[in-house]
Protein backbone atom coordinates (compact mmCIF):
# COMPACT_ATOMS: atom_id res chain seq x y z
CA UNK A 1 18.12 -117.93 15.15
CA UNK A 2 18.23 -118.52 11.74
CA UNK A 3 20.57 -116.06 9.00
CA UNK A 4 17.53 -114.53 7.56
CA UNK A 5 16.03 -113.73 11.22
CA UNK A 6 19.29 -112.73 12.28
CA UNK A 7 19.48 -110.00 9.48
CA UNK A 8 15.76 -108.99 9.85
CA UNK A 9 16.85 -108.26 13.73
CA UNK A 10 20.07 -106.24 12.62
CA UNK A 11 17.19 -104.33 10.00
CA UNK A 12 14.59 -103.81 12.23
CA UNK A 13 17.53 -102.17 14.68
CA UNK A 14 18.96 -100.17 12.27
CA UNK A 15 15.38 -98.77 11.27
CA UNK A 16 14.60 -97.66 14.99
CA UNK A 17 18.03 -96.13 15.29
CA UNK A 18 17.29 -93.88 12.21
CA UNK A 19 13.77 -92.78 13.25
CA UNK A 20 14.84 -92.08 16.92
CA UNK A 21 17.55 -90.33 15.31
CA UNK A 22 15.20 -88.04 13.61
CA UNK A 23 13.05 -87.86 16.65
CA UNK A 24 15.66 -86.66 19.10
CA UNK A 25 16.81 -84.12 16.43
CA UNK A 26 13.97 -81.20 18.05
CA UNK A 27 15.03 -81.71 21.48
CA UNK A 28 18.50 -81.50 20.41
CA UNK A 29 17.71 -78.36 18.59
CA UNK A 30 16.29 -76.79 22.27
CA UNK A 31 19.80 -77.81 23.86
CA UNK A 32 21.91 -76.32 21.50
CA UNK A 33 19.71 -73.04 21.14
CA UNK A 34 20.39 -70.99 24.52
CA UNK A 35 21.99 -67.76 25.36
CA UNK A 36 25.65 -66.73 24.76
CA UNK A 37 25.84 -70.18 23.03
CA UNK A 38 27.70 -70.99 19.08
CA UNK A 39 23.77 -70.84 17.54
CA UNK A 40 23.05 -68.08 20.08
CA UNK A 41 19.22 -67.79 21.74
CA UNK A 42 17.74 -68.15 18.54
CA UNK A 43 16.01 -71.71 17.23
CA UNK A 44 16.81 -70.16 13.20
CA UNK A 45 19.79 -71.00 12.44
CA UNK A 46 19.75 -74.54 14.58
CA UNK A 47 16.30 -75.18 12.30
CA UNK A 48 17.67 -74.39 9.25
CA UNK A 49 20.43 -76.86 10.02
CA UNK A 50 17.87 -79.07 10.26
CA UNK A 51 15.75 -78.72 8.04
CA UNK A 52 18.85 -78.88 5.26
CA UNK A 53 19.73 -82.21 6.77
CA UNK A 54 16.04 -83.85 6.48
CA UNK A 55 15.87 -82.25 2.98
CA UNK A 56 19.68 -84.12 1.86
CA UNK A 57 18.50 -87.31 4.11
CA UNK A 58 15.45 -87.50 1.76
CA UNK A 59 17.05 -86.65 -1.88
CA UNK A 60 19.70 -89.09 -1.07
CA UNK A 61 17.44 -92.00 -0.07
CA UNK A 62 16.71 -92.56 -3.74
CA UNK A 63 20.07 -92.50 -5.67
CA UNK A 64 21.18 -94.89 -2.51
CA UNK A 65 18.94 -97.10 -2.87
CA UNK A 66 19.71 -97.42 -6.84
CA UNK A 67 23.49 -98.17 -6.39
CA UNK A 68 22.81 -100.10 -3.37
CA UNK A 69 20.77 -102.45 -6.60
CA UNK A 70 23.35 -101.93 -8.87
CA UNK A 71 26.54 -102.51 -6.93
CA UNK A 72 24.91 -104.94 -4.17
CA UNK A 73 24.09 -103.92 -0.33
CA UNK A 74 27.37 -105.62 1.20
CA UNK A 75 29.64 -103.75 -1.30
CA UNK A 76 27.76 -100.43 -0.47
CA UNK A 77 27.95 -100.90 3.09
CA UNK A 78 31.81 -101.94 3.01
CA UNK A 79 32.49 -99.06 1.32
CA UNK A 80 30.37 -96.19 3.16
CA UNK A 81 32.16 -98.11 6.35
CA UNK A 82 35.37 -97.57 5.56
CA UNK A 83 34.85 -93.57 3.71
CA UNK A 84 33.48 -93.12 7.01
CA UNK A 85 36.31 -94.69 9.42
CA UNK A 86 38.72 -92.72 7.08
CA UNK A 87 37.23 -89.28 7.72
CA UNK A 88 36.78 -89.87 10.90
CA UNK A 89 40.61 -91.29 11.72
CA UNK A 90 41.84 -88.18 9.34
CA UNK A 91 39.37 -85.39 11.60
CA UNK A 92 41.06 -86.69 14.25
CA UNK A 93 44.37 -86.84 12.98
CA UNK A 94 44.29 -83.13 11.74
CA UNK A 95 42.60 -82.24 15.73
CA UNK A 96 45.56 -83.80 17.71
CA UNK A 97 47.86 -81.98 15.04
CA UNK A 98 46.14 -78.83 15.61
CA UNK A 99 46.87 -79.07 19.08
CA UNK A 100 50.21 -79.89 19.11
């Protein structure tokens, strides 16, 4: 496989993961809606959760996709990587020290 198949592959993947992201998202929102549970019986407040996240995934697409252009796509994904791997080491950091 050549390096521009390869990365059309690793695209193509990444594409699918996003839109079965989104898809799953409503029958997530029926799992985490039931009685005595943190959203409670009620689809509302799961929904609105939602809906806020498909309305930030969409405004963000745009200015992401400009300083992915300006900056180039490796630099942008090196850095979301590791802003990413440093909240989620420090989340995890502050849990355990909670605990303790």
């Amino acid at each position: 496989m050549t390096s521009a198949a390869r990365q059309i592959a690793f695209i193509n993947a990444a594409h699918s993961m996003c839109h079965y992201c989104l898809l799953i998202l409503p029958t997530a929102v029926l799992a985490m809606a039931y009685p005595g549970g943190a959203f409670g019986a009620e689809y509302g407040s799961v929904l609105a959760l939602a809906t806020g996240m498909c309305v930030l995934y969409g405004a963000l697409s745009l200015p992401q996709g400009w300083i992915a252009a300006r900056i180039g796509r490796k630099r942008l994904a090196k850095r979301v990587l590791r802003a990413g791997f440093r909240h989620h080491g420090a989340r995890h950091s502050l849990d355990a020290y909670s605990r303790a």
